[in-house]
N, C-alpha and C. Protein backbone atom coordinates (compact mmCIF):
# COMPACT_ATOMS: atom_id res chain seq x y z
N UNK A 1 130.02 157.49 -4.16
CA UNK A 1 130.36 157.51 -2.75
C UNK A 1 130.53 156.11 -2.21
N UNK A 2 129.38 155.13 -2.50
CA UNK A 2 129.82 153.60 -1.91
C UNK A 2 130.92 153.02 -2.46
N UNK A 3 131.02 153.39 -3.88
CA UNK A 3 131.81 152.85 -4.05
C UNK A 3 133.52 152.87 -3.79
N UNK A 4 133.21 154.28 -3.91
CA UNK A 4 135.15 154.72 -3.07
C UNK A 4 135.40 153.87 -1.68
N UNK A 5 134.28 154.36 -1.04
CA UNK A 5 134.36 154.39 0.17
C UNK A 5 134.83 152.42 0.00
N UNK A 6 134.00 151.85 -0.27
CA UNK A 6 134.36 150.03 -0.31
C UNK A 6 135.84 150.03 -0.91
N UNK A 7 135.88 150.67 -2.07
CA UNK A 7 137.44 150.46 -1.87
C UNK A 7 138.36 150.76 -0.99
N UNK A 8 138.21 151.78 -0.42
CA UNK A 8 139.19 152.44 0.48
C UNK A 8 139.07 151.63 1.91
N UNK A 9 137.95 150.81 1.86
CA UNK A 9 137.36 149.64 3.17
C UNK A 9 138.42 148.85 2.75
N UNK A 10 138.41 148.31 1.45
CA UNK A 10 139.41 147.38 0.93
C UNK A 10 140.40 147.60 1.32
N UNK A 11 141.02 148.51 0.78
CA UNK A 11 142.40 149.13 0.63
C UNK A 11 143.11 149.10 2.18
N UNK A 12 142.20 149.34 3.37
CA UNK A 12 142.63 149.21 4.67
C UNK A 12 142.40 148.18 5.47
N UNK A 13 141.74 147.26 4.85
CA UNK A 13 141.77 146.13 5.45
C UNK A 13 142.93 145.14 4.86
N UNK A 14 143.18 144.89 3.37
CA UNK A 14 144.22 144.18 2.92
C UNK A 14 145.21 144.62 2.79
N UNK A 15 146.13 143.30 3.49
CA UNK A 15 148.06 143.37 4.17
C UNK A 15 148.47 143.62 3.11
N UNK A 16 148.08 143.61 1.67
CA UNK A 16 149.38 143.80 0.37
C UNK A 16 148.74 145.21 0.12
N UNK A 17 147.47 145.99 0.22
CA UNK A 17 147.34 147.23 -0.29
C UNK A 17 148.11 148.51 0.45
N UNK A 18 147.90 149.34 0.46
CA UNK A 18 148.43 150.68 0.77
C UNK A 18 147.17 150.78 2.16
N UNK A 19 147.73 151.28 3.00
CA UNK A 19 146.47 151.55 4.66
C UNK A 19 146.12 153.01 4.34
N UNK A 20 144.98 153.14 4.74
CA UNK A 20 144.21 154.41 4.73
C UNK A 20 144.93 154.95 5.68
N UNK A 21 145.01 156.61 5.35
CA UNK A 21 145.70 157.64 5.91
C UNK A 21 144.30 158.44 6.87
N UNK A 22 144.04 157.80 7.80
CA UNK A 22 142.53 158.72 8.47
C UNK A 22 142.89 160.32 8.58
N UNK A 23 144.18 160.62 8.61
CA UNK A 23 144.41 162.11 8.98
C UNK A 23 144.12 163.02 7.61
N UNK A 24 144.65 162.40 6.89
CA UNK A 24 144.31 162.74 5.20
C UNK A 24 142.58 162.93 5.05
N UNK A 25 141.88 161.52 5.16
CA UNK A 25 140.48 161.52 5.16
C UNK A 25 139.92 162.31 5.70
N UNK A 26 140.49 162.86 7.12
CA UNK A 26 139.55 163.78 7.64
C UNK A 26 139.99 165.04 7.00
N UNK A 27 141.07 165.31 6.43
CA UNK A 27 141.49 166.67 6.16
C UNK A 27 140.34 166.96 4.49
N UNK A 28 140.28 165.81 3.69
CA UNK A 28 139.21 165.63 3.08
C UNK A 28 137.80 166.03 3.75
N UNK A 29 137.60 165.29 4.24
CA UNK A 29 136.37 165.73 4.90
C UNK A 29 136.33 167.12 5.04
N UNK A 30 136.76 167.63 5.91
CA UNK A 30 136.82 168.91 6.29
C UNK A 30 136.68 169.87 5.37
N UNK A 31 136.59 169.42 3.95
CA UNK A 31 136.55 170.24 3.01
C UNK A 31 135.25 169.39 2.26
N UNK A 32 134.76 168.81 2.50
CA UNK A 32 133.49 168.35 2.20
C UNK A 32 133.38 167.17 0.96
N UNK A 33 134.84 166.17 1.25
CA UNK A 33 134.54 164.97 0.53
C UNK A 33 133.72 164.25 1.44
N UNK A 34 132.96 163.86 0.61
CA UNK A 34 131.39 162.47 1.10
C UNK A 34 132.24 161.45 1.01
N UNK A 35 132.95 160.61 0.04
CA UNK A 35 133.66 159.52 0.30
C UNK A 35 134.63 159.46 1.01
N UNK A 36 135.33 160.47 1.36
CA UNK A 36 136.56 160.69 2.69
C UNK A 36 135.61 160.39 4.04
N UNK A 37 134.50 160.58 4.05
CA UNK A 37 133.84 160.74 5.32
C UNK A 37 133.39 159.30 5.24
N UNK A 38 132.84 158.63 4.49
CA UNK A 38 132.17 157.57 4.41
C UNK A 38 133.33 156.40 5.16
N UNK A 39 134.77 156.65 4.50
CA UNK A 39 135.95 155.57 4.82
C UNK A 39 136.29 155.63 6.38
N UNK A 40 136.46 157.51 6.97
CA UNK A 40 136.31 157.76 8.01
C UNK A 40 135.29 157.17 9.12
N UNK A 41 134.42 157.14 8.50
CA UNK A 41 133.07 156.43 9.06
C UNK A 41 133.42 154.62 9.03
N UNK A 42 133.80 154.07 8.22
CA UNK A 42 134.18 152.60 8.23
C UNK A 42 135.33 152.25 9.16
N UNK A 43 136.19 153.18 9.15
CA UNK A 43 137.55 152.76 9.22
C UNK A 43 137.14 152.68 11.21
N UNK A 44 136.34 154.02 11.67
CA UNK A 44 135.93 154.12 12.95
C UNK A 44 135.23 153.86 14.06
N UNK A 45 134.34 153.38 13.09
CA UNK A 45 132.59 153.45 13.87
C UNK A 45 132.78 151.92 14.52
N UNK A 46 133.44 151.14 14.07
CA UNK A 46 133.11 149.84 15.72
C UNK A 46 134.21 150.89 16.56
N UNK A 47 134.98 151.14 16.50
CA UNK A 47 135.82 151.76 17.77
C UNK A 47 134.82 153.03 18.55
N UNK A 48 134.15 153.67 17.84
CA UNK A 48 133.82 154.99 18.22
C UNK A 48 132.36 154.11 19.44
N UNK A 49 131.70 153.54 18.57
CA UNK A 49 130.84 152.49 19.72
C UNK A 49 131.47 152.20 20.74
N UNK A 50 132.27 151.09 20.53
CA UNK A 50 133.04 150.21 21.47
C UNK A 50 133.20 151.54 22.48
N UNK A 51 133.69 152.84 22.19
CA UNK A 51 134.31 153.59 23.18
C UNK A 51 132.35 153.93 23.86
N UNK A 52 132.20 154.16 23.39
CA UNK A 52 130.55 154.73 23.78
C UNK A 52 129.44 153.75 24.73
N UNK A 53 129.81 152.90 24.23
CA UNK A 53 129.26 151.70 25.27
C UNK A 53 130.20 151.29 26.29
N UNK A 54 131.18 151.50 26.50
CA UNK A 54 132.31 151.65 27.69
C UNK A 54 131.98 152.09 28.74
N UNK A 55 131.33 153.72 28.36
CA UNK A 55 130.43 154.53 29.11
C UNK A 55 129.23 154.88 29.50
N UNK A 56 128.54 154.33 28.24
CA UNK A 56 126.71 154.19 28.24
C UNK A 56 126.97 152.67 28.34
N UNK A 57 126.16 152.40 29.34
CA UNK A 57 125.34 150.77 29.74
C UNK A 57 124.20 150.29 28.44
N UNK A 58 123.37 151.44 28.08
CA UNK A 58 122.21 151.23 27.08
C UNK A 58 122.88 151.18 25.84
N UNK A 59 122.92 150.16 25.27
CA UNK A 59 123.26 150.09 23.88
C UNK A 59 122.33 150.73 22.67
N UNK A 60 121.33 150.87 22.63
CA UNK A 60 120.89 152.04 21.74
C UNK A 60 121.22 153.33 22.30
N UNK A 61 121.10 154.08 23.62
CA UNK A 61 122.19 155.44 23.85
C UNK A 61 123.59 155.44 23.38
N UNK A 62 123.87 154.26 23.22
CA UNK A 62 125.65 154.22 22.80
C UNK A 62 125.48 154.40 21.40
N UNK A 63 124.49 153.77 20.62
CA UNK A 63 124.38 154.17 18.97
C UNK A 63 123.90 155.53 18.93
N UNK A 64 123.09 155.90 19.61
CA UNK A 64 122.32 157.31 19.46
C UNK A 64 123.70 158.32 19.13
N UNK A 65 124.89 158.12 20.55
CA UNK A 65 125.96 158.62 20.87
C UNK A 65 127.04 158.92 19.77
N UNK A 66 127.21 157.72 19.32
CA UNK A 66 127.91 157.06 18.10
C UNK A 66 127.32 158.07 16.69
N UNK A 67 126.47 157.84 16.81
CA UNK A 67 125.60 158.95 15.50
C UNK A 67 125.63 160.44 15.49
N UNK A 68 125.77 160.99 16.84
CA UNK A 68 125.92 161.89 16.85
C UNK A 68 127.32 162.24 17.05
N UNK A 69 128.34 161.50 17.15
CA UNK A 69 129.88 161.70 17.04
C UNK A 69 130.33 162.04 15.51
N UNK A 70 129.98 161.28 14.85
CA UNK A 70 130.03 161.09 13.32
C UNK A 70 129.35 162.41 12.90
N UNK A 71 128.36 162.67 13.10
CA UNK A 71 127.86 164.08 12.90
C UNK A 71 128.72 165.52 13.22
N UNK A 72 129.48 165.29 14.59
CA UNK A 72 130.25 166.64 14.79
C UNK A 72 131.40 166.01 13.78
N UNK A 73 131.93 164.88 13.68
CA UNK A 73 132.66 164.68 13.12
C UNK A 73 133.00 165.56 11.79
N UNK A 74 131.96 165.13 11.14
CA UNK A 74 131.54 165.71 9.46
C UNK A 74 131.72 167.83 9.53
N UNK A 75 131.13 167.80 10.94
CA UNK A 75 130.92 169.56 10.81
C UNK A 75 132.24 169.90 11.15
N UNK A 76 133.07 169.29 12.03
CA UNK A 76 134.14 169.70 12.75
C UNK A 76 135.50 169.72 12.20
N UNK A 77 135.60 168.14 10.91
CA UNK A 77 136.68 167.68 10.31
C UNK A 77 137.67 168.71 10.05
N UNK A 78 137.44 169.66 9.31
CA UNK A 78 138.43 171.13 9.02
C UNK A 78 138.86 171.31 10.42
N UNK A 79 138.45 170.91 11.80
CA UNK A 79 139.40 171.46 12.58
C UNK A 79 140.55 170.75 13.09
N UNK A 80 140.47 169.13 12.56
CA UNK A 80 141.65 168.59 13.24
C UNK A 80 142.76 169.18 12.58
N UNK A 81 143.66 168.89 13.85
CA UNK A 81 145.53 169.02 13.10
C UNK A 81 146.45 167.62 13.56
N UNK A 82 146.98 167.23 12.68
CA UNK A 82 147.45 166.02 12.76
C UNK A 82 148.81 166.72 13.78
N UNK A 83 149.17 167.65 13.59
CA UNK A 83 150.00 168.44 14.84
C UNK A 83 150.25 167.53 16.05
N UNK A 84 148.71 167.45 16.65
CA UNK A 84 148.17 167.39 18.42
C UNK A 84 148.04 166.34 18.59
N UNK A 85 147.70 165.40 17.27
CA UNK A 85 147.63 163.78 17.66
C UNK A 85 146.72 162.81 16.33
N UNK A 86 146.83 161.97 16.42
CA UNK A 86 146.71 160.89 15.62
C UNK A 86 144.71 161.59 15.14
N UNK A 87 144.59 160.80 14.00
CA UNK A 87 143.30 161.33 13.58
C UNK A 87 142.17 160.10 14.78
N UNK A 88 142.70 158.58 14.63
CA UNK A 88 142.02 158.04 15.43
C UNK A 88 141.52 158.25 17.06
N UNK A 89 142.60 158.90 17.49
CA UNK A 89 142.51 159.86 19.39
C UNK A 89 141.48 161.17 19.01
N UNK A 90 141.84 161.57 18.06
CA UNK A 90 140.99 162.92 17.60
C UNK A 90 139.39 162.49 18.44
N UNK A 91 138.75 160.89 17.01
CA UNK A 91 137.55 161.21 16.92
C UNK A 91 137.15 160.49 18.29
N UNK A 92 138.04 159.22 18.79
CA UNK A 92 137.45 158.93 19.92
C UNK A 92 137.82 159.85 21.39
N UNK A 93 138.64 160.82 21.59
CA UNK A 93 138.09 161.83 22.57
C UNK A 93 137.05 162.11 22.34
N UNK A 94 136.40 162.85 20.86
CA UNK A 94 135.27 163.48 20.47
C UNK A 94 134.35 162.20 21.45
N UNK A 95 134.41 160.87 21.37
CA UNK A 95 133.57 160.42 21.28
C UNK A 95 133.36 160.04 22.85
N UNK A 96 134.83 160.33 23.83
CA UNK A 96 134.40 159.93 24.87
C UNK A 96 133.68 160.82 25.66
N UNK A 97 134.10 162.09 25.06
CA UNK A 97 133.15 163.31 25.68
C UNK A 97 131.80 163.35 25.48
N UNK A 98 131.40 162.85 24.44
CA UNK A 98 130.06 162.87 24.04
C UNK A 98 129.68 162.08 24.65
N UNK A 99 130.03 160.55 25.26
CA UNK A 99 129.60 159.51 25.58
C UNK A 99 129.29 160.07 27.52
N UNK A 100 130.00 160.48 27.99
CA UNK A 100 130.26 161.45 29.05
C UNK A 100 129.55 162.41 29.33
N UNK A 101 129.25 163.11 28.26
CA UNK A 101 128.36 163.95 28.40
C UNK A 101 126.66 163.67 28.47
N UNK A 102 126.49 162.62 27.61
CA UNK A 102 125.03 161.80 27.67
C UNK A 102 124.69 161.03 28.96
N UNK A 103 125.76 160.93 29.55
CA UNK A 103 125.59 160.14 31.17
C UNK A 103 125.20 160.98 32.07
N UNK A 104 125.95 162.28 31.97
CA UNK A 104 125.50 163.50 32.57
C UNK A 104 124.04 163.62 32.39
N UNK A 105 123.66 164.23 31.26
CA UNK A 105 122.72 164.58 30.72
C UNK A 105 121.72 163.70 31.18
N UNK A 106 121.90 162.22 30.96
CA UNK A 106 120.39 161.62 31.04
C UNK A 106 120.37 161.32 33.31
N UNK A 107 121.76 161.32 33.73
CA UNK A 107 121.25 161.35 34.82
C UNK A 107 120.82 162.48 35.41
N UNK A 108 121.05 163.57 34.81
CA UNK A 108 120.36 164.92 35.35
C UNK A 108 118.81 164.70 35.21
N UNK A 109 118.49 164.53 34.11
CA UNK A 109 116.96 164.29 33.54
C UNK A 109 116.51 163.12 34.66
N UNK A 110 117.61 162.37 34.80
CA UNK A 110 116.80 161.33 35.67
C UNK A 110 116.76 161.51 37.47
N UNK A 111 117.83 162.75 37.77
CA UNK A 111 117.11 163.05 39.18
C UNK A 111 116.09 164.44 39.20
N UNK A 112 115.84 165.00 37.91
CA UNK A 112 114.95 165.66 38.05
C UNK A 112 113.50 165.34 37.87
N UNK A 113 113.44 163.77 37.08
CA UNK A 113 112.36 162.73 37.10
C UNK A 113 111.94 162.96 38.84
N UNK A 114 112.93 162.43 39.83
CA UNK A 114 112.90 161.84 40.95
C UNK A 114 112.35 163.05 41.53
N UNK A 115 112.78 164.05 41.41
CA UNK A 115 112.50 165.12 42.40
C UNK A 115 111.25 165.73 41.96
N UNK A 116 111.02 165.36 40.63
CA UNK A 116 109.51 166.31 40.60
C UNK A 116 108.48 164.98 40.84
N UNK A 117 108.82 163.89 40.98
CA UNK A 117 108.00 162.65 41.10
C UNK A 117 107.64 162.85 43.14
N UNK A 118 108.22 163.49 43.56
CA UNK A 118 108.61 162.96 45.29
C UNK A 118 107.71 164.26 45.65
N UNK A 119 107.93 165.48 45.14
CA UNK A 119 107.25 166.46 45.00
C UNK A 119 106.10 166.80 44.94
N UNK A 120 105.60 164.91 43.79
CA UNK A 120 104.06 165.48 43.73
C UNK A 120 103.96 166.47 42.92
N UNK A 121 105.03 166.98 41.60
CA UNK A 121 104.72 167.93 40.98
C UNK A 121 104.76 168.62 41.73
N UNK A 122 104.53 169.84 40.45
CA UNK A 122 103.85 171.72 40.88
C UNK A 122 102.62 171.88 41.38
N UNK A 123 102.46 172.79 42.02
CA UNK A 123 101.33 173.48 42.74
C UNK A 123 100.92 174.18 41.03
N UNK A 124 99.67 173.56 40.92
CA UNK A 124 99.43 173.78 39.68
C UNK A 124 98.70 175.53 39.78
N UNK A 125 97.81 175.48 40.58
CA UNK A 125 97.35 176.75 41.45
C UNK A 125 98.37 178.32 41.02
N UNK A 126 99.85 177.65 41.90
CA UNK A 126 100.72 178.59 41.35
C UNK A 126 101.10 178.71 40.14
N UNK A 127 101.66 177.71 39.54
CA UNK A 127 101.86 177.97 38.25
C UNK A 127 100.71 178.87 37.39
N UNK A 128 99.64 178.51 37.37
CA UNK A 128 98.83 179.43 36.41
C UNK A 128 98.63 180.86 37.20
N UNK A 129 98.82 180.96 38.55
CA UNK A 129 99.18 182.49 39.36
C UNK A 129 99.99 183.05 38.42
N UNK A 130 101.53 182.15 38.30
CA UNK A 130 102.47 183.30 37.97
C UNK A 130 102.53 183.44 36.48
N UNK A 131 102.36 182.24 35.71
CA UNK A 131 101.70 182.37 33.87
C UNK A 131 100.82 184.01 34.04
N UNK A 132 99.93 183.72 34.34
CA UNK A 132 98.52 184.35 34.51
C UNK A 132 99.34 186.55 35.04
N UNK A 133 100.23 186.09 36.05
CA UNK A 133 100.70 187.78 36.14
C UNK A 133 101.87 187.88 35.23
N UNK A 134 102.74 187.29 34.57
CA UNK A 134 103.60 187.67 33.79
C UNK A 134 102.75 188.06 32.62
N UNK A 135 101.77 187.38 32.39
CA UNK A 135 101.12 187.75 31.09
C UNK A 135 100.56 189.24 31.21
N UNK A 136 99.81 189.31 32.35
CA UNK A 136 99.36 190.52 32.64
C UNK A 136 100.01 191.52 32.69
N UNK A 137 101.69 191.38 33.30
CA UNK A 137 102.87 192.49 33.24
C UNK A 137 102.86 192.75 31.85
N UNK A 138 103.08 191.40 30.44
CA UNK A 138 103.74 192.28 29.40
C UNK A 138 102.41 192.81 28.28
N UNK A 139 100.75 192.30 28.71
CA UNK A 139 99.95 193.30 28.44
C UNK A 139 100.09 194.22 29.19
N UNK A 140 100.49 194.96 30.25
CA UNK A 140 100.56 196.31 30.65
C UNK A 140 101.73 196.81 30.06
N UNK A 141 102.78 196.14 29.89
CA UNK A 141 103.75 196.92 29.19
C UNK A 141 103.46 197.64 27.78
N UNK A 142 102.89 196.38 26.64
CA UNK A 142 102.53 196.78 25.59
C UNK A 142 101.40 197.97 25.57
N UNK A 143 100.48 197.53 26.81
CA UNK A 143 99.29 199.21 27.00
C UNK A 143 100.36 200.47 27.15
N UNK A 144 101.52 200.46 28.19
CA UNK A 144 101.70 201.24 28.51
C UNK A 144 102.26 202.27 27.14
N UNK A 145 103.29 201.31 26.23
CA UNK A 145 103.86 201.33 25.19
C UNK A 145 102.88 202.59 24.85
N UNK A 146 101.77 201.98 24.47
CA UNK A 146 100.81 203.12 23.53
C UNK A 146 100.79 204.50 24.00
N UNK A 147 100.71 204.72 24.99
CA UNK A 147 100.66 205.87 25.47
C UNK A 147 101.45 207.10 24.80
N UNK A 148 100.86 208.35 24.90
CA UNK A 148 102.01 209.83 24.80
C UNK A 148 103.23 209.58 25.99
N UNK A 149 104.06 210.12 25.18
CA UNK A 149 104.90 210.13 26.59
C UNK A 149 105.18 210.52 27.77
N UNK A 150 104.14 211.66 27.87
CA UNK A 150 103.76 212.28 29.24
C UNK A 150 103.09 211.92 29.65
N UNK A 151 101.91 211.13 28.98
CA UNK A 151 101.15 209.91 29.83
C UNK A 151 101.87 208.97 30.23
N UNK A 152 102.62 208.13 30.00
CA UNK A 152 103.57 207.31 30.73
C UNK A 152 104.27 207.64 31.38
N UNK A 153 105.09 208.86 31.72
CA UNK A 153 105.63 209.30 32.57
C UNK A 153 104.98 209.65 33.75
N UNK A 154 103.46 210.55 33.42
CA UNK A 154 102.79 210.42 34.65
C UNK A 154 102.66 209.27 35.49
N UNK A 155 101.90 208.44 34.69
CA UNK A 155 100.99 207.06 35.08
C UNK A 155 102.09 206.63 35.64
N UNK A 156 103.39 206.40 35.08
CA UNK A 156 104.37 205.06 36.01
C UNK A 156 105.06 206.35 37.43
N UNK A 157 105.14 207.59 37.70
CA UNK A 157 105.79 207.83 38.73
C UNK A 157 104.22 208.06 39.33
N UNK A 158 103.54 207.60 39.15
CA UNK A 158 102.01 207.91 40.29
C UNK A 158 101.54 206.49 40.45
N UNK A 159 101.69 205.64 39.39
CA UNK A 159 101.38 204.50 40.12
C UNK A 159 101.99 203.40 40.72
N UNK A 160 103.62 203.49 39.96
CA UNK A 160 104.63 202.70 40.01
C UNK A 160 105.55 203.61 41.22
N UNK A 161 105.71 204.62 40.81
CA UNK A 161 106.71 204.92 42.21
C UNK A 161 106.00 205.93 43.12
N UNK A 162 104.45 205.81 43.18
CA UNK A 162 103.75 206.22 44.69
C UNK A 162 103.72 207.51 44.63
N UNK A 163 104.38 208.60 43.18
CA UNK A 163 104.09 209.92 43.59
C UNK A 163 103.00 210.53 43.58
N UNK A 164 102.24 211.16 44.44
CA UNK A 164 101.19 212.07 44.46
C UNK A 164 101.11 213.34 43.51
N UNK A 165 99.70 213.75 43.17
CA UNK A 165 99.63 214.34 41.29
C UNK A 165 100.89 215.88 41.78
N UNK A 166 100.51 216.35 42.80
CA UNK A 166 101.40 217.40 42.78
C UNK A 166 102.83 217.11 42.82
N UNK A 167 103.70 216.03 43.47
CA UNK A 167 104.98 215.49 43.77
C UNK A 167 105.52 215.70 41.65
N UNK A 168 104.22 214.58 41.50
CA UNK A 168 104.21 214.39 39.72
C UNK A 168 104.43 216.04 39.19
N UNK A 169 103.89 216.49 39.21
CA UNK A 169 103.72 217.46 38.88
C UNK A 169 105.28 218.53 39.04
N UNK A 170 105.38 218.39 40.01
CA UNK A 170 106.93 219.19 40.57
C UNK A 170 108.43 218.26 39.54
N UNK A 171 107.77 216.82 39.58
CA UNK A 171 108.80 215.73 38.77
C UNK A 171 108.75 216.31 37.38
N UNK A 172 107.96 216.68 36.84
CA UNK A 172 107.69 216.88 35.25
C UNK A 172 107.52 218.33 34.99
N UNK A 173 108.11 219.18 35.88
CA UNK A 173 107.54 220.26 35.85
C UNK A 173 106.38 221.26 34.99
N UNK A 174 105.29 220.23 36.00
CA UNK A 174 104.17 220.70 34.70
C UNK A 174 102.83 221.14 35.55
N UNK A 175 102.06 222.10 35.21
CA UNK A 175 100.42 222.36 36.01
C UNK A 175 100.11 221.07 36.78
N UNK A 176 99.42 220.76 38.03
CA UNK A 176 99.02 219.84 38.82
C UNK A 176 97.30 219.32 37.92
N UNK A 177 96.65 220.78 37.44
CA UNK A 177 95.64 220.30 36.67
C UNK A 177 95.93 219.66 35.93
N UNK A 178 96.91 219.79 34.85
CA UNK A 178 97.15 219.25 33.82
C UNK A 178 98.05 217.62 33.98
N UNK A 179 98.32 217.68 34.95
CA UNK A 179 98.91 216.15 35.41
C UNK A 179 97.65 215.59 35.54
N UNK A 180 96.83 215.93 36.33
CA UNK A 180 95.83 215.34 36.41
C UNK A 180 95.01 214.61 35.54
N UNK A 181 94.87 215.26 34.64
CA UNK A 181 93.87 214.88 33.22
C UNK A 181 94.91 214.18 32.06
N UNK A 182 96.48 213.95 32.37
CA UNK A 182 97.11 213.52 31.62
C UNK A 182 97.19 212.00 32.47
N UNK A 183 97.04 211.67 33.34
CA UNK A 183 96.94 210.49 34.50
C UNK A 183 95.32 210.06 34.43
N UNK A 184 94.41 210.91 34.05
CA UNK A 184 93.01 210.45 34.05
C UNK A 184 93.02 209.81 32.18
N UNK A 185 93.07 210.41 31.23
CA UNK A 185 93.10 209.68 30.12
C UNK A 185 94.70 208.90 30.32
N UNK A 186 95.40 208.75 30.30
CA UNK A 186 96.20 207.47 30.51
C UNK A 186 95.55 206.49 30.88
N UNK A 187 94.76 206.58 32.35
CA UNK A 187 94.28 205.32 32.65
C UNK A 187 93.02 204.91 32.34
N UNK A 188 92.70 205.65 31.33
CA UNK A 188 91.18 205.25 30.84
C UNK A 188 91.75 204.96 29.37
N UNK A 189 92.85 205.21 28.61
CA UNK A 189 93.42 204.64 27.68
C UNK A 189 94.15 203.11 27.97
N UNK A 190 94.40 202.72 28.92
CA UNK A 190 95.11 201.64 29.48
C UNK A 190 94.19 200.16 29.24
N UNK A 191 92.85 201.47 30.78
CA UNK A 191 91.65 199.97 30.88
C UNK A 191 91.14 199.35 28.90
N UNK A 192 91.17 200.41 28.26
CA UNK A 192 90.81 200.39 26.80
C UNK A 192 91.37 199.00 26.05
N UNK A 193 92.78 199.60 26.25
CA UNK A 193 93.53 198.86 25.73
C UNK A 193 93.66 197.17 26.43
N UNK A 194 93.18 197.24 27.69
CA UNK A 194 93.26 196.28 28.29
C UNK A 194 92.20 195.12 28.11
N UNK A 195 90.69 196.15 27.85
CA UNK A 195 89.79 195.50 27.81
C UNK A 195 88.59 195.14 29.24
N UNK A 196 89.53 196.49 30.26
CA UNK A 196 89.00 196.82 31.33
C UNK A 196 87.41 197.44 31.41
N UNK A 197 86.78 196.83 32.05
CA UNK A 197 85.20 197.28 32.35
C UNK A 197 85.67 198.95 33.33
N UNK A 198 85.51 200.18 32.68
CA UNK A 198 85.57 201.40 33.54
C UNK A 198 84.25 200.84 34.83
């Protein structure tokens, strides 16, 4: 691999050799030559920077940027078409979007720094409120889970939608006694499962 790749460095840097074909290289690539990618990688990477620090001020975000261009590069190569435009416009759009997109990105992160800094944070209070009842919703779900199915049907239209045992009873068309005692072990199967003190 180094070594192609140095030649093919060669080969495009000196006026008497033959110039690297980048549209070729990437079409290589795209099929998973390592030394097509490596030349790709030489022939580009001060330009693909240069474009990245244009847009990022931080010169390690512009390498970070740069590294990760070269990366879609490698996954993406099978999709250029020399059709739409030159292989070199290819990778530096790739790269101005990315570079564009990290400006986005880190100034989002950086007014959401600001706003949770001005804020004073979360009401920590709440947060473990609403942790604390979501958890409790999907242990009641999983209790409820267990249940017969006429125990859950009771239990959620008597406790969830307010019907009274006879209403229940008329809903399921079933004995009012027998709703009853199917709503009394439900919810003594529940607290069980819950870990509820009866």
């Amino acid at each position: 691999m180094g070594a192609n790749a140095a030649h093919l460095k060669l080969a495009s840097s000196s006026t008497a050799g033959p110039t690297v074909d980048l549209g070729d290289l990437l079409v290589r690539t795209g099929r998973g030559d390592e030394s097509a990618f490596a030349a790709v990688y030489d022939a580009l990477s001060s330009s693909v920077y240069g474009m990245a620090r244009r847009v990022i001020r931080d010169p390690s975000r512009a390498e970070e940027v740069s590294q990760e261009v070269f990366i879609q590069v490698w996954k993406t190569a099978a999709r250029f078409d020399a059709q739409r435009g030159s292989a070199k416009s290819w990778v530096l759009t790739m790269a101005h979007r990315r570079a564009v997109d990290a400006v986005r990105h880190d100034q989002a992160a950086s007014n959401r720094d600001r706003k949770y800094t001005s804020s004073n944070g979360p009401d920590f209070n709440e947060v473990e409120e609403s942790v604390t009842l979501s958890l409790e919703h999907e242990q009641v779900r999983r209790c409820l889970a267990g249940l017969t199915d006429l125990q859950r049907e009771a239990v959620l239209l008597a406790y969830y939608q307010g019907y009274t045992y006879a209403e229940v009873a008329e809903a399921l068309n079933v004995n009012p006694a027998t709703i009853k005692t199917r709503i009394r072990d439900g919810i003594v199967r529940l607290r069980d499962c819950m870990g509820i003190e009866a």
